[in-house]
PDB file of N, CA and C in Angstrom:
ATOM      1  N   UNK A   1    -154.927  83.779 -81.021  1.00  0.00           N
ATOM      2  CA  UNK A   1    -156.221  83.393 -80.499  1.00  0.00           C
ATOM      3  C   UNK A   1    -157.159  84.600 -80.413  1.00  0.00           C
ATOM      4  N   UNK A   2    -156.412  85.653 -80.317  1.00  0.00           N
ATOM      5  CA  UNK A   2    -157.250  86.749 -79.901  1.00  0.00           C
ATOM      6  C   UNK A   2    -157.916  87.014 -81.330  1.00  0.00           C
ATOM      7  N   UNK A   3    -157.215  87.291 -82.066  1.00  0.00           N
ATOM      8  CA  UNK A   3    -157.698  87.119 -83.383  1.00  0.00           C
ATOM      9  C   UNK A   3    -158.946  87.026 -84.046  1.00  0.00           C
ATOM     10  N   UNK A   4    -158.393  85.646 -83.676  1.00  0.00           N
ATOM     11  CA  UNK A   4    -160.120  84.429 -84.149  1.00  0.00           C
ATOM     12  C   UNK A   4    -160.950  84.829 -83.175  1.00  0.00           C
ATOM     13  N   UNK A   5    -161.197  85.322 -82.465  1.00  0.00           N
ATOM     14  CA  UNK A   5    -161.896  85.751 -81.395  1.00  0.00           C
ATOM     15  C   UNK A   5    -162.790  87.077 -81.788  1.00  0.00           C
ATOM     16  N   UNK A   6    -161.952  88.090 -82.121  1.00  0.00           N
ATOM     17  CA  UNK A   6    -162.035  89.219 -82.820  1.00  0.00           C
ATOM     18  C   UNK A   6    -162.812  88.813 -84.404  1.00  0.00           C
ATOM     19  N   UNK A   7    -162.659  88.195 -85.162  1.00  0.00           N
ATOM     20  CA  UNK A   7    -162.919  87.749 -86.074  1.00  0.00           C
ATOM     21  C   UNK A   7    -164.320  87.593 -86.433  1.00  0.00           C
ATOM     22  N   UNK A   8    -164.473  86.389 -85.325  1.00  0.00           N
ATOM     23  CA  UNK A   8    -165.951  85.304 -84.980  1.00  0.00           C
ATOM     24  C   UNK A   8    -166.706  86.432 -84.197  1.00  0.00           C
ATOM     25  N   UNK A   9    -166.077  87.606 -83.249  1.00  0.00           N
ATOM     26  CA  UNK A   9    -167.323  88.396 -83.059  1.00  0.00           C
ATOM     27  C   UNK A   9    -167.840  89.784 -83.970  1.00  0.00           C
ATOM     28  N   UNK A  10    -167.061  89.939 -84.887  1.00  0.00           N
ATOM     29  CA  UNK A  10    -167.233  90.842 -85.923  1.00  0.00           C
ATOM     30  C   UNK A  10    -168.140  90.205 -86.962  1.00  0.00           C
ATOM     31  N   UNK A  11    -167.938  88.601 -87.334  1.00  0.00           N
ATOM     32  CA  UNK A  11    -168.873  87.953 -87.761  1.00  0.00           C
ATOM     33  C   UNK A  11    -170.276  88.178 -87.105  1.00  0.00           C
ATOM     34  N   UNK A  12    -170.373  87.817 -86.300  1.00  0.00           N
ATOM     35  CA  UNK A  12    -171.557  87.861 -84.755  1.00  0.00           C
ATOM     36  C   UNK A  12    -172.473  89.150 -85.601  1.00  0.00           C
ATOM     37  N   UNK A  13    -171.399  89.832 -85.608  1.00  0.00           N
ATOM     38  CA  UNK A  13    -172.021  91.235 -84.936  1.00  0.00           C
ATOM     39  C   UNK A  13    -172.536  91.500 -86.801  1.00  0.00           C
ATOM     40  N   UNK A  14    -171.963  91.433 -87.640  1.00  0.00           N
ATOM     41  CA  UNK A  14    -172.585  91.622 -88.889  1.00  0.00           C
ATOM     42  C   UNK A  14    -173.691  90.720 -89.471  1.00  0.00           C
ATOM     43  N   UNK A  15    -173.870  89.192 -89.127  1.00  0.00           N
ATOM     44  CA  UNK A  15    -175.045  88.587 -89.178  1.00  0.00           C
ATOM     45  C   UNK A  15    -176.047  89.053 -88.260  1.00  0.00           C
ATOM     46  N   UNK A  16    -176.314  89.683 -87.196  1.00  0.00           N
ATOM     47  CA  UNK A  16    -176.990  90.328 -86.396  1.00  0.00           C
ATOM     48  C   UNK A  16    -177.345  91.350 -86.997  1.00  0.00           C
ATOM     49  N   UNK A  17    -177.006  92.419 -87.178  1.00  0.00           N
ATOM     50  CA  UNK A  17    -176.969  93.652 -88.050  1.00  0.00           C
ATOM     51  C   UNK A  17    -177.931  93.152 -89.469  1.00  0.00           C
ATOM     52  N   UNK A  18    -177.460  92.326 -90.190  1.00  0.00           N
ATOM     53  CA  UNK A  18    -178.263  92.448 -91.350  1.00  0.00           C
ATOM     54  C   UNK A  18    -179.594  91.431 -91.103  1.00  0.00           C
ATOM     55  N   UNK A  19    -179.773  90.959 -89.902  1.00  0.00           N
ATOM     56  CA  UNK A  19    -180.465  90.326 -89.258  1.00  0.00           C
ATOM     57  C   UNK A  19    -181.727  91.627 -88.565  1.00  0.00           C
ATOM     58  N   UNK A  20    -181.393  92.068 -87.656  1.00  0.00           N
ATOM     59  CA  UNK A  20    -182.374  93.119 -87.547  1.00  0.00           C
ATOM     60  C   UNK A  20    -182.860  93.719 -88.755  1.00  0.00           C
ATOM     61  N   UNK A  21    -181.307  94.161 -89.768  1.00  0.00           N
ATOM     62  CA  UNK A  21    -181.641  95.296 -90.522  1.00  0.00           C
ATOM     63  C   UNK A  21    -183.135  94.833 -91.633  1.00  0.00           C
ATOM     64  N   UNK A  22    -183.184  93.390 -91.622  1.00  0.00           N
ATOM     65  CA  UNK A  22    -184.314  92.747 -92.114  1.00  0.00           C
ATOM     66  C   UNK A  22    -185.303  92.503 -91.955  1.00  0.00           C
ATOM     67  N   UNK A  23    -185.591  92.568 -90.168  1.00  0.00           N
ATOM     68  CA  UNK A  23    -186.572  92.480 -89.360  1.00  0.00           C
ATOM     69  C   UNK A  23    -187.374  94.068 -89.715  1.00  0.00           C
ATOM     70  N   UNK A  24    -186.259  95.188 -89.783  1.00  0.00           N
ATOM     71  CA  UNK A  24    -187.051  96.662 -89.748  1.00  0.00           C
ATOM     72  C   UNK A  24    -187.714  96.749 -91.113  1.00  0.00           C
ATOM     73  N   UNK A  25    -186.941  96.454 -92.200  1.00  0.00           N
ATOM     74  CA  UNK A  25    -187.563  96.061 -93.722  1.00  0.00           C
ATOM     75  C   UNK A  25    -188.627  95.587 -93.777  1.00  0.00           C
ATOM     76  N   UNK A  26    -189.259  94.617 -93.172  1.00  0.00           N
ATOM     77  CA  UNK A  26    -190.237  94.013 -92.880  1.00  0.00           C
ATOM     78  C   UNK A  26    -191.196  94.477 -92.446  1.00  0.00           C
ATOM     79  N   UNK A  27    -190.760  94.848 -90.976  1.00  0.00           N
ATOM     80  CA  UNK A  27    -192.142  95.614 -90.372  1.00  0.00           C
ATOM     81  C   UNK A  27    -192.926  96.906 -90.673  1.00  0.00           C
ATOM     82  N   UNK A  28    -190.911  97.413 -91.556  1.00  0.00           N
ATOM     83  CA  UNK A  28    -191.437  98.963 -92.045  1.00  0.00           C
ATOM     84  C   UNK A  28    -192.804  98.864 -93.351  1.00  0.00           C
ATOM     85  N   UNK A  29    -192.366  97.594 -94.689  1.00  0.00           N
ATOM     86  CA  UNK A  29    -193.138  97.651 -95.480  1.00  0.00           C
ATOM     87  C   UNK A  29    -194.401  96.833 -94.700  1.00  0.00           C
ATOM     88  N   UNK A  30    -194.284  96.470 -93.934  1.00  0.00           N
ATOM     89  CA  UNK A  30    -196.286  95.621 -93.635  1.00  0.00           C
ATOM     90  C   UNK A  30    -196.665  96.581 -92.912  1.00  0.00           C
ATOM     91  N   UNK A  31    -196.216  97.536 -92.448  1.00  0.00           N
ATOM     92  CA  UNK A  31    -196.425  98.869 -91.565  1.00  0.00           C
ATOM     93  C   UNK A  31    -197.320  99.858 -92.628  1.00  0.00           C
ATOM     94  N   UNK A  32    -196.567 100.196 -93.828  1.00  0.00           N
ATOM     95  CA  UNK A  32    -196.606 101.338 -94.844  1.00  0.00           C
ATOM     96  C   UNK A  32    -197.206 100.919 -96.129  1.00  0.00           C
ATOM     97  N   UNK A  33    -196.455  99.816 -96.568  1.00  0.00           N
ATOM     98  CA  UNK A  33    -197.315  98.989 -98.345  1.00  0.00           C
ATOM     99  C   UNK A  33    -198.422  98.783 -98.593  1.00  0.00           C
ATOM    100  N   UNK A  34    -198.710  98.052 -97.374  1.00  0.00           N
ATOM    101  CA  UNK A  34    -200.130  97.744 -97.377  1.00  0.00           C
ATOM    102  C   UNK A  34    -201.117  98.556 -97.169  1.00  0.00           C
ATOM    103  N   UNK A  35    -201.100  99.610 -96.724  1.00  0.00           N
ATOM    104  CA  UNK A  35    -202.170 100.618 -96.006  1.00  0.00           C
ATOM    105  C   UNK A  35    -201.938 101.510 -97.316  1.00  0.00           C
ATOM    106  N   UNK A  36    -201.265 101.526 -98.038  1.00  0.00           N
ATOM    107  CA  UNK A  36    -201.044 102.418 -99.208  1.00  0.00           C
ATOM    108  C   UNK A  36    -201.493 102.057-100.052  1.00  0.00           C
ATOM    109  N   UNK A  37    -201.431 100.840-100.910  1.00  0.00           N
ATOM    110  CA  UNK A  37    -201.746 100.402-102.030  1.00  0.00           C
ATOM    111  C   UNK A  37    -202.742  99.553-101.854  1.00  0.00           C
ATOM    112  N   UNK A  38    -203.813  99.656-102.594  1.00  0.00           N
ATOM    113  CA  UNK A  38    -204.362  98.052-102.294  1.00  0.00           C
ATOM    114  C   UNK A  38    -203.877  97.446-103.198  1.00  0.00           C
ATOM    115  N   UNK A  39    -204.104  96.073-102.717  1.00  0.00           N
ATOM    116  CA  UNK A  39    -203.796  94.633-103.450  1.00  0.00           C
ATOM    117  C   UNK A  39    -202.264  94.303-102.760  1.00  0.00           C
ATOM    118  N   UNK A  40    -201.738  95.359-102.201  1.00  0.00           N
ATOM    119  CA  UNK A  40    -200.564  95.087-101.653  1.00  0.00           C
ATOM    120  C   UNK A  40    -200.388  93.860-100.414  1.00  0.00           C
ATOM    121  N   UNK A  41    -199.500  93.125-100.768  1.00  0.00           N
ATOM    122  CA  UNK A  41    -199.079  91.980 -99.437  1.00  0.00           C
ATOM    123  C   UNK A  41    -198.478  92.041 -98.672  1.00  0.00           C
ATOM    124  N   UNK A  42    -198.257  91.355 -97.532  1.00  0.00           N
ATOM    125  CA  UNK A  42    -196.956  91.539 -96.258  1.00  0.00           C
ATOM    126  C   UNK A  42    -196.384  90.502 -96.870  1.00  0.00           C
ATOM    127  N   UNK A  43    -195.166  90.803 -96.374  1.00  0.00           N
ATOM    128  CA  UNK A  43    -193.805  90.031 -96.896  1.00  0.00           C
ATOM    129  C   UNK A  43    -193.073  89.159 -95.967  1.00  0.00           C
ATOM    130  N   UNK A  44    -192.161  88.478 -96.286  1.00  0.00           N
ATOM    131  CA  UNK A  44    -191.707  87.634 -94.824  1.00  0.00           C
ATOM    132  C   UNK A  44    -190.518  88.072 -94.463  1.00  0.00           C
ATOM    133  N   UNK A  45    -189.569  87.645 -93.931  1.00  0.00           N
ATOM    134  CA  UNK A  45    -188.375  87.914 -93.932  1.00  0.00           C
ATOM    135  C   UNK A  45    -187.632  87.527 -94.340  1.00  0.00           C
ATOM    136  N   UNK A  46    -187.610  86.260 -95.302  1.00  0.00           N
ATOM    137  CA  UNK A  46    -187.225  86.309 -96.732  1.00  0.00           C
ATOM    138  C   UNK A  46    -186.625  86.817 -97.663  1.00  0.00           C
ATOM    139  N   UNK A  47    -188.211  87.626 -97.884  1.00  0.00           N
ATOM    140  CA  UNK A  47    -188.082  88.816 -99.244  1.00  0.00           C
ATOM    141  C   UNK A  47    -187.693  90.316 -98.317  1.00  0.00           C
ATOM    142  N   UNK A  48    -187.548  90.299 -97.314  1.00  0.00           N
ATOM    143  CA  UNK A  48    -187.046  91.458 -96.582  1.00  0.00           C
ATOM    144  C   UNK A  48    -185.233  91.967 -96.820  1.00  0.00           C
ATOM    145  N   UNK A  49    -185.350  90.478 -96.314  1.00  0.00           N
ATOM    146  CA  UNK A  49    -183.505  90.192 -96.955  1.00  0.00           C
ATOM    147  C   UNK A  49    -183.417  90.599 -98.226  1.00  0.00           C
ATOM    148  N   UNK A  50    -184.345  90.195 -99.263  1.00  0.00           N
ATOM    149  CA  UNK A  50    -184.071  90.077-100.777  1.00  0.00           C
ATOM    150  C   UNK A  50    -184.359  91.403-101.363  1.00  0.00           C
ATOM    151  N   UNK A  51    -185.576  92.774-100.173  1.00  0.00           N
ATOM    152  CA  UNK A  51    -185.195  94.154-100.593  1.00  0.00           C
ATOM    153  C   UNK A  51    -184.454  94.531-100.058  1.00  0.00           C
ATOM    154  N   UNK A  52    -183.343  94.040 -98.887  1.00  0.00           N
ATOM    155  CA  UNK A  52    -182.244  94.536 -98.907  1.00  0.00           C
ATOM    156  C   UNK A  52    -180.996  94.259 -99.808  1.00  0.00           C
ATOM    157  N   UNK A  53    -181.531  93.275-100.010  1.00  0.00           N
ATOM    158  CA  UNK A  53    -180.116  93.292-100.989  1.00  0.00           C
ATOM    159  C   UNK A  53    -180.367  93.637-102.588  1.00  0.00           C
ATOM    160  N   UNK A  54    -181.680  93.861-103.248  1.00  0.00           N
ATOM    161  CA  UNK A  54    -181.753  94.425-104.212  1.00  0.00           C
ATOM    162  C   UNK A  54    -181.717  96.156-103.890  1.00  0.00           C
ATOM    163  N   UNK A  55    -182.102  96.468-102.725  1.00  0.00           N
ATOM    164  CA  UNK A  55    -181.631  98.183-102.816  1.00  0.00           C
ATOM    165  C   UNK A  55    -180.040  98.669-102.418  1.00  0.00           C
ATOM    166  N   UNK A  56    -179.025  97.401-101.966  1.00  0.00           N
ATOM    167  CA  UNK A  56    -177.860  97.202-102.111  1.00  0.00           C
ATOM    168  C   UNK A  56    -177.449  97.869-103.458  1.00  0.00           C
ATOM    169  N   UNK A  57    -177.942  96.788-105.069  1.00  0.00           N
ATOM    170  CA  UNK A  57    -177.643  96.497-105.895  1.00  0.00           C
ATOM    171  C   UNK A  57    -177.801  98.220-106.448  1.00  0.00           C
ATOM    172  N   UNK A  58    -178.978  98.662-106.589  1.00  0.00           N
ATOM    173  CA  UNK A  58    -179.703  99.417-107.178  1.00  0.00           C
ATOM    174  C   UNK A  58    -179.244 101.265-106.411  1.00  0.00           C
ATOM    175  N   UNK A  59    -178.906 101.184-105.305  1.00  0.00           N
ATOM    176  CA  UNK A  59    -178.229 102.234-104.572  1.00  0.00           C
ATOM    177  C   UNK A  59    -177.434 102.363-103.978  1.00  0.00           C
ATOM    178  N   UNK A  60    -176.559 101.110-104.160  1.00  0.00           N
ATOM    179  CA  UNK A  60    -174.915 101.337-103.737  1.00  0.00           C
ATOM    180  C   UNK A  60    -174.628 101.293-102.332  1.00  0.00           C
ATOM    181  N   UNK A  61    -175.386 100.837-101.521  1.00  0.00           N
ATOM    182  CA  UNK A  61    -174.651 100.238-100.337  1.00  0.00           C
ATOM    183  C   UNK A  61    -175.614 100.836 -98.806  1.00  0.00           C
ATOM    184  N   UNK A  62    -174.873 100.309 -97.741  1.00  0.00           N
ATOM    185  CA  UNK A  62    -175.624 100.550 -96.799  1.00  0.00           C
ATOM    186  C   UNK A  62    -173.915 101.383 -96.010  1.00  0.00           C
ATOM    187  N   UNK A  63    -172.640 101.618 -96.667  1.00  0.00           N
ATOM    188  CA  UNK A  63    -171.749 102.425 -96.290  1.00  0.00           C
ATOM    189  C   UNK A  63    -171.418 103.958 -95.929  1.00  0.00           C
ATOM    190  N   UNK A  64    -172.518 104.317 -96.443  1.00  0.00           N
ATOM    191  CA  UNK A  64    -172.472 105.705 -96.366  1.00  0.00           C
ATOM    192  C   UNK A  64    -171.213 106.155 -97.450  1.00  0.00           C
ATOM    193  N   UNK A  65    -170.957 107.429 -97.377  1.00  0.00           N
ATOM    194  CA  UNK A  65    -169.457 108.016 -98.357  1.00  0.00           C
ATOM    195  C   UNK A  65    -168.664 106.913 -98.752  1.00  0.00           C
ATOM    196  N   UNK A  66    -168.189 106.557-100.098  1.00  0.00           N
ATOM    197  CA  UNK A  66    -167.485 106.207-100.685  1.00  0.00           C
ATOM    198  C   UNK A  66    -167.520 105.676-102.059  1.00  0.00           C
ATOM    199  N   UNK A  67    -166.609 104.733-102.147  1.00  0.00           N
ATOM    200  CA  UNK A  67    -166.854 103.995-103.518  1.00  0.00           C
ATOM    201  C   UNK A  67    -165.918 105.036-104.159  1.00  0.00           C
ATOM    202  N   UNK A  68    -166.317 105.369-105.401  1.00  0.00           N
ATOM    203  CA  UNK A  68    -165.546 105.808-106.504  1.00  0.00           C
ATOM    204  C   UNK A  68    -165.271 107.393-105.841  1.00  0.00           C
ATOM    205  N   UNK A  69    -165.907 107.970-105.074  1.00  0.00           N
ATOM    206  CA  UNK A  69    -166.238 108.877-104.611  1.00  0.00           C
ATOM    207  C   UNK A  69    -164.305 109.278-103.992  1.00  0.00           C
ATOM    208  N   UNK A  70    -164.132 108.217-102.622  1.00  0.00           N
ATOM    209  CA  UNK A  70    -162.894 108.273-101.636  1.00  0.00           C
ATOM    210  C   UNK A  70    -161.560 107.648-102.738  1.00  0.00           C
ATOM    211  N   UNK A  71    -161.712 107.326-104.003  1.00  0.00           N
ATOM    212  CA  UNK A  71    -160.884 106.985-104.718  1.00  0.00           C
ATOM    213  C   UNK A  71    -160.319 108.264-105.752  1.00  0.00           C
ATOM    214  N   UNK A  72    -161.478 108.830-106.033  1.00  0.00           N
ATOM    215  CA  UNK A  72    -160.964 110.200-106.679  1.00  0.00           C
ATOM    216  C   UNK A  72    -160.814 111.452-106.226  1.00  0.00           C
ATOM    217  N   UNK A  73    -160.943 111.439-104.603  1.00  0.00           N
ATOM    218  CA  UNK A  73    -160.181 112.490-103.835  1.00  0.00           C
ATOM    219  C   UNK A  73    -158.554 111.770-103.373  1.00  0.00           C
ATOM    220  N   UNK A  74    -158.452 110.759-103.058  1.00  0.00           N
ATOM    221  CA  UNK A  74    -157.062 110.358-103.163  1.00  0.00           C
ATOM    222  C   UNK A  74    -156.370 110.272-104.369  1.00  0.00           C
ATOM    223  N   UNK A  75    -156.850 110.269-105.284  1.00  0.00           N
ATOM    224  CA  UNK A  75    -156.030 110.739-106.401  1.00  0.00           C
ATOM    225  C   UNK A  75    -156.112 112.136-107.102  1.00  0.00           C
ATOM    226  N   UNK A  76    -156.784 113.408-106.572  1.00  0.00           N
ATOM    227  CA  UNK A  76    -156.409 114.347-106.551  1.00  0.00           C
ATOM    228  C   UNK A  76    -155.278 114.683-105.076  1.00  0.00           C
ATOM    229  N   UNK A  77    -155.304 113.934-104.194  1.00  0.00           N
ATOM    230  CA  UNK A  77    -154.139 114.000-102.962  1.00  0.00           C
ATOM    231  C   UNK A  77    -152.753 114.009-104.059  1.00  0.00           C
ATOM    232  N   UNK A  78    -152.892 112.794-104.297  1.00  0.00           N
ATOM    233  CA  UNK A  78    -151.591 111.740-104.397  1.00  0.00           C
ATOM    234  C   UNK A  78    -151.158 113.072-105.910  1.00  0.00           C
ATOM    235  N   UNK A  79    -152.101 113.981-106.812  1.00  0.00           N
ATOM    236  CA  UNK A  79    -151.616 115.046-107.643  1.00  0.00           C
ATOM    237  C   UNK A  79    -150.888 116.076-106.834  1.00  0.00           C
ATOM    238  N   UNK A  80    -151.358 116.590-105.240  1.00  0.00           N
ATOM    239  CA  UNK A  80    -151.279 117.943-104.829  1.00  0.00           C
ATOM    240  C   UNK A  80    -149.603 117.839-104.808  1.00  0.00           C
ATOM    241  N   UNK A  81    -148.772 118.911-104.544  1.00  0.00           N
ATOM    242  CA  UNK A  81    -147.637 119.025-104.671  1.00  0.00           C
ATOM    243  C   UNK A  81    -147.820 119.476-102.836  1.00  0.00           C
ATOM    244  N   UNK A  82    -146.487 119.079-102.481  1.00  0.00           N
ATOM    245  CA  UNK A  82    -146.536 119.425-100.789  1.00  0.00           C
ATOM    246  C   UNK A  82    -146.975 120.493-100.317  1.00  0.00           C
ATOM    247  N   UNK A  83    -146.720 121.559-101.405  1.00  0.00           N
ATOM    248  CA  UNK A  83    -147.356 123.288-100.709  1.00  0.00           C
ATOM    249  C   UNK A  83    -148.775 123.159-100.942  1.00  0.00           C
ATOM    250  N   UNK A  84    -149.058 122.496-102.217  1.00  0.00           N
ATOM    251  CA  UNK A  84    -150.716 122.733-101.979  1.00  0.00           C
ATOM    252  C   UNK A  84    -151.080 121.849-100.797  1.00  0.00           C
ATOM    253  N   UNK A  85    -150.442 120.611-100.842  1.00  0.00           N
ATOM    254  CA  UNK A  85    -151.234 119.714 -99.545  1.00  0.00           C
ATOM    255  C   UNK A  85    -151.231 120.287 -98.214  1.00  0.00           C
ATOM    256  N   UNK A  86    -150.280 121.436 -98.179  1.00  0.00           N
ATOM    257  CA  UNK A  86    -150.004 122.049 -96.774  1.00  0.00           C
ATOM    258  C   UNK A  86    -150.813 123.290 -96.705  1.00  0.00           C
ATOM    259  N   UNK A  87    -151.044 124.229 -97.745  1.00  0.00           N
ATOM    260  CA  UNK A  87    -152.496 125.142 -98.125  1.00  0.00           C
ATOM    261  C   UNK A  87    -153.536 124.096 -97.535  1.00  0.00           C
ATOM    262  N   UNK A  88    -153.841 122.955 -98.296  1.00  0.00           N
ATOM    263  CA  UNK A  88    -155.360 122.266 -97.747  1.00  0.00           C
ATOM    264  C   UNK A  88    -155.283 122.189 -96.718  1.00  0.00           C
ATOM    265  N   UNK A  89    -154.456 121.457 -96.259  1.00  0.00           N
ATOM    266  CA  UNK A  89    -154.618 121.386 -94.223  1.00  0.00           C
ATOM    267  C   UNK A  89    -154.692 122.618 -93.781  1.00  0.00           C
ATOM    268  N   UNK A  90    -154.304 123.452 -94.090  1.00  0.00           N
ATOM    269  CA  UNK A  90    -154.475 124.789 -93.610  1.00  0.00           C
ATOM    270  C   UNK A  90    -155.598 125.194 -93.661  1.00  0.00           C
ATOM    271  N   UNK A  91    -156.349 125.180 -94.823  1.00  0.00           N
ATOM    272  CA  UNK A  91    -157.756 125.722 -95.227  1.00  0.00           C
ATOM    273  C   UNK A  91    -158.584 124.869 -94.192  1.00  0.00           C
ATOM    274  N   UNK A  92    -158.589 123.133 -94.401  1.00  0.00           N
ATOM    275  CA  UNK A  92    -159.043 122.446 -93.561  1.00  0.00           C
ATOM    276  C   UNK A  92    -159.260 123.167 -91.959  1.00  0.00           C
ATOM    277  N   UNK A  93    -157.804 122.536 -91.453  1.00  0.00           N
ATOM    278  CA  UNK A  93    -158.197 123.167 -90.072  1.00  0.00           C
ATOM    279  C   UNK A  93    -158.560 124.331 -89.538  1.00  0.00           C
ATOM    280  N   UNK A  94    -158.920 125.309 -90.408  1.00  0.00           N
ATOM    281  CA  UNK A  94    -159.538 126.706 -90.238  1.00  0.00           C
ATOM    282  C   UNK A  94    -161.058 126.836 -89.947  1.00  0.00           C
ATOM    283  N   UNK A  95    -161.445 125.622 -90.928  1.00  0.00           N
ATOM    284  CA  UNK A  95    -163.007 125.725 -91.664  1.00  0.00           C
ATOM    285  C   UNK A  95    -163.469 124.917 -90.705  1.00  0.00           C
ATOM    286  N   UNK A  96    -162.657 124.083 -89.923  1.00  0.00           N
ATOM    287  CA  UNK A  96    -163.274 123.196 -89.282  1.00  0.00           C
ATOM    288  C   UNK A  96    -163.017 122.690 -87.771  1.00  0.00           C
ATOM    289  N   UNK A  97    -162.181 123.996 -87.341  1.00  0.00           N
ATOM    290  CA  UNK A  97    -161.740 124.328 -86.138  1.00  0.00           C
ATOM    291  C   UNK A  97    -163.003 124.183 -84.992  1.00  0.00           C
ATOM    292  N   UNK A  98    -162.682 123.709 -83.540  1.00  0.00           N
ATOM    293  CA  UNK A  98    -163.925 123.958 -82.530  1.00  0.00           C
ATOM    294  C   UNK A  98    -163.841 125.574 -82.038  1.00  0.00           C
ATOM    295  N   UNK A  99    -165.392 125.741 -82.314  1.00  0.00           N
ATOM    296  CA  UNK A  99    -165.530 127.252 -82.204  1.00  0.00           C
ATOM    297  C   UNK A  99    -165.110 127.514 -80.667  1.00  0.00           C
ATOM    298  N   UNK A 100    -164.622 128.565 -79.855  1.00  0.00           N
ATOM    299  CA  UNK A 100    -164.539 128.864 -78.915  1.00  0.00           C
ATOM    300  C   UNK A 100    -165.546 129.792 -78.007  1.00  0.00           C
ATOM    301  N   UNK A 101    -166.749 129.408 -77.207  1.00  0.00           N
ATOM    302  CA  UNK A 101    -167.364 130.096 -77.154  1.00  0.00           C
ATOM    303  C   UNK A 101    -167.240 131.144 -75.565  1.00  0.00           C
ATOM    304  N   UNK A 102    -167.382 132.618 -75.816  1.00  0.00           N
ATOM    305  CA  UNK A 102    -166.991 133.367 -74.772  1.00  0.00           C
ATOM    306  C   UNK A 102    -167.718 133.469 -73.878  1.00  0.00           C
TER     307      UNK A 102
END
């Protein structure tokens, strides 16, 4: 039960999300398009949805890092031999240690 629960509010919460994220699309271009270009129109929320999901198409996501990107550092992993993977963590946690301040 908990589940479906978990489920239906992760649903919630992502129709909401691309719900605002459409509302800001909107206000941003009748905010900016129009005062820029003439002949330019306000848009509804509609076609707000429809430049979000064509700048989906056209720039690869609203995910931040990944894609082909997190697929071809795990397959330079899945190459390293255990000493190099144990060099990287090493290098890693050096470079990226919390500084200690005196």
């Amino acid at each position: 039960m908990k589940f479906r629960i978990r489920c239906a509010g992760k649903a919630l919460l992502v129709v909401v999300a691309i719900a605002a994220l459409g509302w800001v699309v909107m206000t941003l271009w009748n905010w900016v398009i129009p005062a820029l270009f003439v002949g330019a129109r306000a848009i509804d929320f509609a076609h707000a949805l429809g430049l979000l999901v064509l700048s989906r198409i056209l720039f690869g996501g609203f995910r931040g890092h990944g894609g082909w990107r997190e697929r071809r550092h795990w397959r330079k992993w899945e190459a390293m031999t255990p000493e190099e993977r144990e060099h990287f963590q090493t290098a890693w946690r050096s470079r990226h240690a919390p500084r200690k301040e005196d």
